[in-house]
Protein backbone atom coordinates (compact mmCIF):
# COMPACT_ATOMS: atom_id res chain seq x y z
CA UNK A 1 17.04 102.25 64.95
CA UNK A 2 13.23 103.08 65.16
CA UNK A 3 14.19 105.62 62.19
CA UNK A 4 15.15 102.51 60.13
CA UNK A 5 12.45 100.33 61.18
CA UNK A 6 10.08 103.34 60.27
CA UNK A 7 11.41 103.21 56.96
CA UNK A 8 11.67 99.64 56.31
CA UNK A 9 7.76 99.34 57.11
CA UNK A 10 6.71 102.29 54.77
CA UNK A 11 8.69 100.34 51.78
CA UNK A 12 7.09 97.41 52.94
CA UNK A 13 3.86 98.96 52.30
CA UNK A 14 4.66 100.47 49.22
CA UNK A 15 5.73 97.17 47.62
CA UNK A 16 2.24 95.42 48.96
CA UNK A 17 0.61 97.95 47.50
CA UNK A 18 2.54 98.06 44.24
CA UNK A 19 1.53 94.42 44.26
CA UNK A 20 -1.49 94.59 44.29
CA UNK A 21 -2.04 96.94 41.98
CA UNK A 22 -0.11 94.93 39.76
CA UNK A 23 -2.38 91.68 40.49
CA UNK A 24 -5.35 93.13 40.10
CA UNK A 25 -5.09 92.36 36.09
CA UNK A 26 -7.09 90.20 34.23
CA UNK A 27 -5.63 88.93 30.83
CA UNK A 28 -7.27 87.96 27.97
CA UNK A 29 -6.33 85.81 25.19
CA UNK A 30 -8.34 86.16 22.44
CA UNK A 31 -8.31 86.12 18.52
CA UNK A 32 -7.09 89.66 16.71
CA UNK A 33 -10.91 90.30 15.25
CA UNK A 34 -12.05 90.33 18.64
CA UNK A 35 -10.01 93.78 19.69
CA UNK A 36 -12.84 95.52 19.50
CA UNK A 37 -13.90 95.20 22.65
CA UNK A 38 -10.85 97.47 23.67
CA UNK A 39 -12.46 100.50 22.34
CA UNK A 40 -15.24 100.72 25.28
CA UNK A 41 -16.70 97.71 27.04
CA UNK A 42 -12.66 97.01 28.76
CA UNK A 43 -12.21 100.86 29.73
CA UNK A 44 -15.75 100.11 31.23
CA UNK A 45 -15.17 97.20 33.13
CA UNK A 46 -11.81 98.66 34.50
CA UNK A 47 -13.31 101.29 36.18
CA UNK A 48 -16.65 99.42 37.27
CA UNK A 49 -14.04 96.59 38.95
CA UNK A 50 -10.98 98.56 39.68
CA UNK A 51 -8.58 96.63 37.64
CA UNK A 52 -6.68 96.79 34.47
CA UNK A 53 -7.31 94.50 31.65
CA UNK A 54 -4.22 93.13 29.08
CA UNK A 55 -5.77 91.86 25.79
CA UNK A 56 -3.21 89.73 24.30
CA UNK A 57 -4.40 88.82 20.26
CA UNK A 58 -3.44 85.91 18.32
CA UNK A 59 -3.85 85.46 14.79
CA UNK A 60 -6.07 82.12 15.00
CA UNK A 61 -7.78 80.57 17.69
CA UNK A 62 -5.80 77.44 17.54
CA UNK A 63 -2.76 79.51 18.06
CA UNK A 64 -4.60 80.10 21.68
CA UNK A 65 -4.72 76.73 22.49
CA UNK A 66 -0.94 76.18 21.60
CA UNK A 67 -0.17 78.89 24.02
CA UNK A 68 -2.04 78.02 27.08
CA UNK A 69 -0.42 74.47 26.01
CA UNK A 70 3.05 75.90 26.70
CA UNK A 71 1.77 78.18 29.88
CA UNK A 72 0.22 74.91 31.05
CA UNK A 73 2.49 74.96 34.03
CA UNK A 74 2.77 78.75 34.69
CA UNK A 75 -0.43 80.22 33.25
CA UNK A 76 0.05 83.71 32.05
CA UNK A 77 -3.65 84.08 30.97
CA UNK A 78 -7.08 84.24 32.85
CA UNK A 79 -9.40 84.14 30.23
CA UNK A 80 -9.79 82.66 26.31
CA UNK A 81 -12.50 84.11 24.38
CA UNK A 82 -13.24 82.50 21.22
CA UNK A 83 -13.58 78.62 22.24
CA UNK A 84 -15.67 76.75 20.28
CA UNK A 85 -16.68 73.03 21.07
CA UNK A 86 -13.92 71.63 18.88
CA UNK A 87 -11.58 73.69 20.31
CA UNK A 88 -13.28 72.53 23.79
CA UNK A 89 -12.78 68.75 22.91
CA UNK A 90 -9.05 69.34 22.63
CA UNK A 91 -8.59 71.60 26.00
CA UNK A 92 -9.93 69.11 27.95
CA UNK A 93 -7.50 66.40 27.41
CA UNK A 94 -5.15 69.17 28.47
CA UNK A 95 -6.96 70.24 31.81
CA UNK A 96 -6.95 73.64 30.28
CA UNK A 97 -10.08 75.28 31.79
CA UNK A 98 -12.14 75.46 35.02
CA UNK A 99 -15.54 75.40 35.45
CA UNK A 100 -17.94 78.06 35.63
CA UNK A 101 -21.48 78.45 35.92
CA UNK A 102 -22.61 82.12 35.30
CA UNK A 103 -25.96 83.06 36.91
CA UNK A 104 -26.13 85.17 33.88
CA UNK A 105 -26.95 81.77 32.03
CA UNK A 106 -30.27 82.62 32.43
CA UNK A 107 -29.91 85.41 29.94
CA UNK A 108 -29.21 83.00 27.06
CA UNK A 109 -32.63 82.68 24.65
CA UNK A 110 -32.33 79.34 23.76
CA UNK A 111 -30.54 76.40 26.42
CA UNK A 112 -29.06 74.21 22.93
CA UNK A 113 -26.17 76.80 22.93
CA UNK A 114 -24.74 76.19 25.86
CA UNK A 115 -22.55 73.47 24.17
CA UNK A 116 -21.11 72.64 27.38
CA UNK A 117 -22.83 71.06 30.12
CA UNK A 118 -20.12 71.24 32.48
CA UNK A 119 -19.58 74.62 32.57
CA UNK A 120 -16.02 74.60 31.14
CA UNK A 121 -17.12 76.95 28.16
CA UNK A 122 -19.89 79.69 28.61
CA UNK A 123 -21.23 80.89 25.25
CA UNK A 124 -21.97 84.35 24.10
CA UNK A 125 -22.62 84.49 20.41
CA UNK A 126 -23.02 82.12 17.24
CA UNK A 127 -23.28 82.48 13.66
CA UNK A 128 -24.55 79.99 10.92
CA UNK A 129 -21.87 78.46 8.34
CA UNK A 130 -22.53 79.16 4.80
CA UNK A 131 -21.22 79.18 1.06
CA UNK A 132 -20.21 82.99 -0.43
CA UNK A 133 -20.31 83.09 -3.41
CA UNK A 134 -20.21 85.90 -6.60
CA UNK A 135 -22.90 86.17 -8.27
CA UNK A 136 -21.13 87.76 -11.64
CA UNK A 137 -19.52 84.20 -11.88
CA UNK A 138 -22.21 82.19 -10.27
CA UNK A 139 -25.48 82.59 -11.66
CA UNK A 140 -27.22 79.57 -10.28
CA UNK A 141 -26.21 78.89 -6.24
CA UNK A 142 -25.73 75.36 -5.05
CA UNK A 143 -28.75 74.23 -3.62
CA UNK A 144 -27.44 71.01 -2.09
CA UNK A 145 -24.04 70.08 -1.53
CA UNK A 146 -23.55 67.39 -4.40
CA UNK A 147 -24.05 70.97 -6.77
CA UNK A 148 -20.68 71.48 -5.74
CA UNK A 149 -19.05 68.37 -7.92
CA UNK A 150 -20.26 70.04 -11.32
CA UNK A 151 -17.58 73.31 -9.73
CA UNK A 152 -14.57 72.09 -10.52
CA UNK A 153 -12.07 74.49 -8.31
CA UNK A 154 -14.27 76.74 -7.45
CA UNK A 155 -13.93 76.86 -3.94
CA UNK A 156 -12.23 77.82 -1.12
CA UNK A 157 -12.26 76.59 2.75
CA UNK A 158 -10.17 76.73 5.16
CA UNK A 159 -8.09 73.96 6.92
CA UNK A 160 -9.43 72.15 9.74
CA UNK A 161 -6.04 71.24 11.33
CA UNK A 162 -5.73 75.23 12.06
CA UNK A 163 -8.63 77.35 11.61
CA UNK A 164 -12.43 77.26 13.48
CA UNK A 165 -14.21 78.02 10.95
CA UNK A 166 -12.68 74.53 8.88
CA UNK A 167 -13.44 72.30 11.74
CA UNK A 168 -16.49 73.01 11.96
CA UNK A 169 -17.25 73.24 7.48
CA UNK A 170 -15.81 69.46 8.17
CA UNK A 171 -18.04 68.85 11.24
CA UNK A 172 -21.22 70.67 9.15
CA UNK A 173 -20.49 67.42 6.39
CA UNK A 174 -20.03 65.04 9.03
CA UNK A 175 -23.17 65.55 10.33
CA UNK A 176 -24.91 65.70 6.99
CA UNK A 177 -23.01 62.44 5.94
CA UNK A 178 -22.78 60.83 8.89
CA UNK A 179 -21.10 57.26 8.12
CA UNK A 180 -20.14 58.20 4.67
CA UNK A 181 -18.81 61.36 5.03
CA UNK A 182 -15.26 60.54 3.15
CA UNK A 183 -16.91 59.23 0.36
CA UNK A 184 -18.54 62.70 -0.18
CA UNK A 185 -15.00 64.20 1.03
CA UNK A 186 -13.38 61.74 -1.87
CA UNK A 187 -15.70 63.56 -4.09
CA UNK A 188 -16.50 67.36 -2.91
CA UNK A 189 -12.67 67.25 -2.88
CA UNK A 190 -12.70 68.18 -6.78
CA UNK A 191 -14.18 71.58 -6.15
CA UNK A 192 -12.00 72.63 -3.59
CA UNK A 193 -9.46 75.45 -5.28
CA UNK A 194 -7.26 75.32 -1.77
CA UNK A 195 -7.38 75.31 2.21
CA UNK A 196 -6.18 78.25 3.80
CA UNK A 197 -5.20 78.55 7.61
CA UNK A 198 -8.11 80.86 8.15
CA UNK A 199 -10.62 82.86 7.20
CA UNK A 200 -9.07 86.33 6.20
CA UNK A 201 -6.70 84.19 4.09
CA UNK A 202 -9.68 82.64 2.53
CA UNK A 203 -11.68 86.13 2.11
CA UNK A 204 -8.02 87.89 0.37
CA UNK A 205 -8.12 85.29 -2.37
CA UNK A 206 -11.75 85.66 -2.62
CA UNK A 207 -11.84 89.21 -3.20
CA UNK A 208 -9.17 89.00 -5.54
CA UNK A 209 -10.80 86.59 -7.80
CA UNK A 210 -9.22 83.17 -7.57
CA UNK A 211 -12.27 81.41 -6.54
CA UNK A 212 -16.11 82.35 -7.01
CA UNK A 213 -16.98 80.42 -3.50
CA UNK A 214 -15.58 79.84 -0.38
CA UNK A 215 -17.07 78.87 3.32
CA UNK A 216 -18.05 82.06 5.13
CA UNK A 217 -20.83 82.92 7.47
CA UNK A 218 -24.33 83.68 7.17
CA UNK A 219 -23.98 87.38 8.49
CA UNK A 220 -21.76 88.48 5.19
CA UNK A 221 -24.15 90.42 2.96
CA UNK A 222 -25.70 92.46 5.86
CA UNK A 223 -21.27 93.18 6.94
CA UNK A 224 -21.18 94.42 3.05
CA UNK A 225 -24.47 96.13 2.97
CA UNK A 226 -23.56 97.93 6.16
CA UNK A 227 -19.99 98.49 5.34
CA UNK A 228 -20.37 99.70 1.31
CA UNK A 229 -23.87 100.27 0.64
CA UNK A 230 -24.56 97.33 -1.22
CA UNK A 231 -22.95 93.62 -2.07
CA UNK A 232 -22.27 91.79 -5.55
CA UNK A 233 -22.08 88.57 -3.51
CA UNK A 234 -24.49 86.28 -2.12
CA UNK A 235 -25.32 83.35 0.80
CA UNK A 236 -26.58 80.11 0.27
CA UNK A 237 -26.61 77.10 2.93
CA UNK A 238 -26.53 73.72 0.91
CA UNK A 239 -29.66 71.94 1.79
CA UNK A 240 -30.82 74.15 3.96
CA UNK A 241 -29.70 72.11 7.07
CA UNK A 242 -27.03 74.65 8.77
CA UNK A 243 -24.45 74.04 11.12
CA UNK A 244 -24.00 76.64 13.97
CA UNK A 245 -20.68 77.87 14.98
CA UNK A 246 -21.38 79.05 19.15
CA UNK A 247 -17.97 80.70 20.29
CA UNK A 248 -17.18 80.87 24.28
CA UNK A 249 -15.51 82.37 26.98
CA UNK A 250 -13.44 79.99 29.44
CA UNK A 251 -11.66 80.49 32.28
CA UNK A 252 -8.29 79.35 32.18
CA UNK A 253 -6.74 76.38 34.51
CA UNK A 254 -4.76 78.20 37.78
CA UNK A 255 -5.53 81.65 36.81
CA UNK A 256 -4.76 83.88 39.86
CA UNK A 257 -7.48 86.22 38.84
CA UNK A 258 -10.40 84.07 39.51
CA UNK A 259 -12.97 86.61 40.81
CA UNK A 260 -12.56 89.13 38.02
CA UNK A 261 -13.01 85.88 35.72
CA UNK A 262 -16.25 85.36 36.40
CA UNK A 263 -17.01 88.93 36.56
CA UNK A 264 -15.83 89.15 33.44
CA UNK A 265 -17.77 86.13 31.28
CA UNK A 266 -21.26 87.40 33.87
CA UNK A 267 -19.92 91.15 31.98
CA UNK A 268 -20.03 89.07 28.19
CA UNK A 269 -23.94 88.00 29.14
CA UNK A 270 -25.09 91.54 29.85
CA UNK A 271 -27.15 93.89 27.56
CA UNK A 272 -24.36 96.06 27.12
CA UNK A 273 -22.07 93.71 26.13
CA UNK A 274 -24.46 91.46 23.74
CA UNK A 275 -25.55 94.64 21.82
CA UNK A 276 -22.18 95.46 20.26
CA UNK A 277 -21.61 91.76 19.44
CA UNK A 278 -23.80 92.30 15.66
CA UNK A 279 -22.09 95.09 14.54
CA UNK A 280 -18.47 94.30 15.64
CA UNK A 281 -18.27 90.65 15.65
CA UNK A 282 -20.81 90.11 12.43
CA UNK A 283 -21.93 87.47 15.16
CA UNK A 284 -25.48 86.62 16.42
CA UNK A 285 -25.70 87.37 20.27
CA UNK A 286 -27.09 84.64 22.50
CA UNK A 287 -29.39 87.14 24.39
CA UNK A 288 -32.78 88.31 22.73
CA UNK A 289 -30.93 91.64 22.52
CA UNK A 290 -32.11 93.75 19.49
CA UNK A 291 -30.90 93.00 16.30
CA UNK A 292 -29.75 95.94 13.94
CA UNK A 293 -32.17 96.42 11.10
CA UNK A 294 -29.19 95.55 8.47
CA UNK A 295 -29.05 91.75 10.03
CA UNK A 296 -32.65 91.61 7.74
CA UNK A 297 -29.97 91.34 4.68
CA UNK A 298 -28.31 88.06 6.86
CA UNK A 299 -29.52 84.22 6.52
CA UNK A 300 -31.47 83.34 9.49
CA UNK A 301 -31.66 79.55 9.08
CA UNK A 302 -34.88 77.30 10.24
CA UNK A 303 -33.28 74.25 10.37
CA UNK A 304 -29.57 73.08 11.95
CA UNK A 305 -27.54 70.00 12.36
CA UNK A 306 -25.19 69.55 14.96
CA UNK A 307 -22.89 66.54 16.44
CA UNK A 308 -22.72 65.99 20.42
CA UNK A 309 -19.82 67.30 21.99
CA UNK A 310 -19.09 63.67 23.75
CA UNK A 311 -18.85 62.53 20.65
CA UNK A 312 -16.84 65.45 18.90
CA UNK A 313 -14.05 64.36 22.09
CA UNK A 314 -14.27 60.92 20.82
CA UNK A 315 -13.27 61.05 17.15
CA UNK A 316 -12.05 64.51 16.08
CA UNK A 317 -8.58 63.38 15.88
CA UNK A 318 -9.12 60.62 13.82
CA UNK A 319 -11.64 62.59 11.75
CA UNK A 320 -8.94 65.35 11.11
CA UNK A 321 -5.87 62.30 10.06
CA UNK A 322 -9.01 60.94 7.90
CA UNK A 323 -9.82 64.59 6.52
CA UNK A 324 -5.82 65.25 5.76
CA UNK A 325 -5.44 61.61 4.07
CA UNK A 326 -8.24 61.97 1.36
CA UNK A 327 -6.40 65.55 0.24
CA UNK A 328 -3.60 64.46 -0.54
CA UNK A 329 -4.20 61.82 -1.95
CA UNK A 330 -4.00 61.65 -5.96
């Protein structure tokens, strides 16, 4: 008998501790460009917390959303990297995220990109819209955005019902246009070649050729001069007004891994974390951490427009059914 209940007890240990060890992971959803931070900053935080980190990589950030939609009930994830306010406005009416106030805020240079002033969404790095363009087919840039109607198919964005970077192109006009914003849409409309679901999709058909423009980010020619030495393309922001895409880190509604949560996003505010954001995530970082000498070759814009996020929660639906009727129509 005490042979048995000797045994019993070590298997009972064995399966705590197996337990355990498989509890203490933190998983990440995040978008696939992001992987990077496989290479050394998760083998790094593993052994500074004792844990083990799952990256799980989705081909678009609204395809996060969707799947913390369907895990509502039985979250899988701990953490989303990659939320943007738009993407913010539509969590909350799910109750996707809990609040979080790093003490690492204090890092961040400038308070107007930290988006959110609950704390749902902590931000660590932005980058500045902007119009790519080829300058072998383009020899005089748009300098406003009206330039655009004399382009007749000339360029490409990406779709607002599916990809970041198209929200916010449609939230950069909105805030430029303000009240008459689908009267310029009714208009710009005409250069617009197609909408792709994201970026990469966008950046494929612009290498190839089909369009001399498309909506990229500010940080492109010092990616190409970096990457190849040298760039036959070139950056202009319409008007000079710029709209700032901030990306986030949330922590995600029920998550069993609370702790390493916030150990994590307090990890995405740190030195060693914000310098590897330029040269990986072609991204500015929100902490006056050095900047590589090739972001000289990137636009560094003086002035920005923005729209609040309360308001952003208030109308981005409609905006997108508004944004979808005026393409199709005829």
């Amino acid at each position: 008998m005490l042979k048995k209940i000797f045994i019993i007890f070590i298997l009972s240990i064995l399966f705590c501790c197996t337990n355990i060890k498989e509890s203490n992971q933190l998983t990440i959803y995040t978008y696939d460009s992001f992987s990077w931070i496989q290479k050394s900053l998760v083998p790094y935080f593993e052994k500074s917390h004792n844990c083990k980190i799952k990256v799980v990589l989705f081909d678009s950030t609204s395809g996060i959303l969707t799947r913390l939609k369907l895990e509502k009930d039985n979250p899988q994830a701990d953490i989303a990297i990659g939320i943007t306010p738009t993407m913010l406005a539509q969590s909350k009416k799910d109750n996707l995220f809990d609040k979080y106030k790093s003490p690492k805020l204090e890092n961040i240079k400038d308070v107007s990109l930290i988006f959110d002033k609950d704390h749902f969404t902590t931000p660590y790095d932005y980058g500045a819209l902007a119009v790519l363009y080829n300058t072998d087919k383009i020899k005089k840039a748009p300098t406003n955005f009206n330039d655009f109607f004399r382009h007749k198919k000339s360029l490409l964005i990406q779709d607002p019902r599916t990809s970041s970077t198209g929200t916010d192109f449609l939230l950069w006009t909105i805030a430029l246009h303000r009240n008459n914003w689908k009267e310029f849409w009714l208009s710009f409309k005409g250069s617009v070649l197609t909408s792709t679901t994201g970026w990469s999709e966008s950046f494929a058909k612009f290498e190839s050729g089909e369009a001399p423009m498309m909506i990229s980010y500010a940080t492109d020619n010092a990616y190409s001069i970096h990457n190849y030495g040298s760039s036959t393309y070139n950056l202009v922001i319409p008007g000079g007004k710029a709209f700032l895409q901030i990306e986030g880190v949330s922590i995600v509604k029920g998550s069993s891994q609370a702790f390493l949560a916030k150990k994590f996003i307090d990890f995405m505010l740190s030195d060693m974390f914000q310098k590897e954001i330029p040269l990986n995530q072609w991204m500015f970082p929100v902490t006056d951490t050095e900047l590589p000498e090739v972001f000289s070759h990137a636009l560094h814009p003086k002035q920005t427009v923005s729209i609040p996020l309360t308001e952003i929660e208030d109308n981005l639906n409609q905006w997108l059914i508004d944004w979808e009727k005026i393409m199709v129509e005829d």
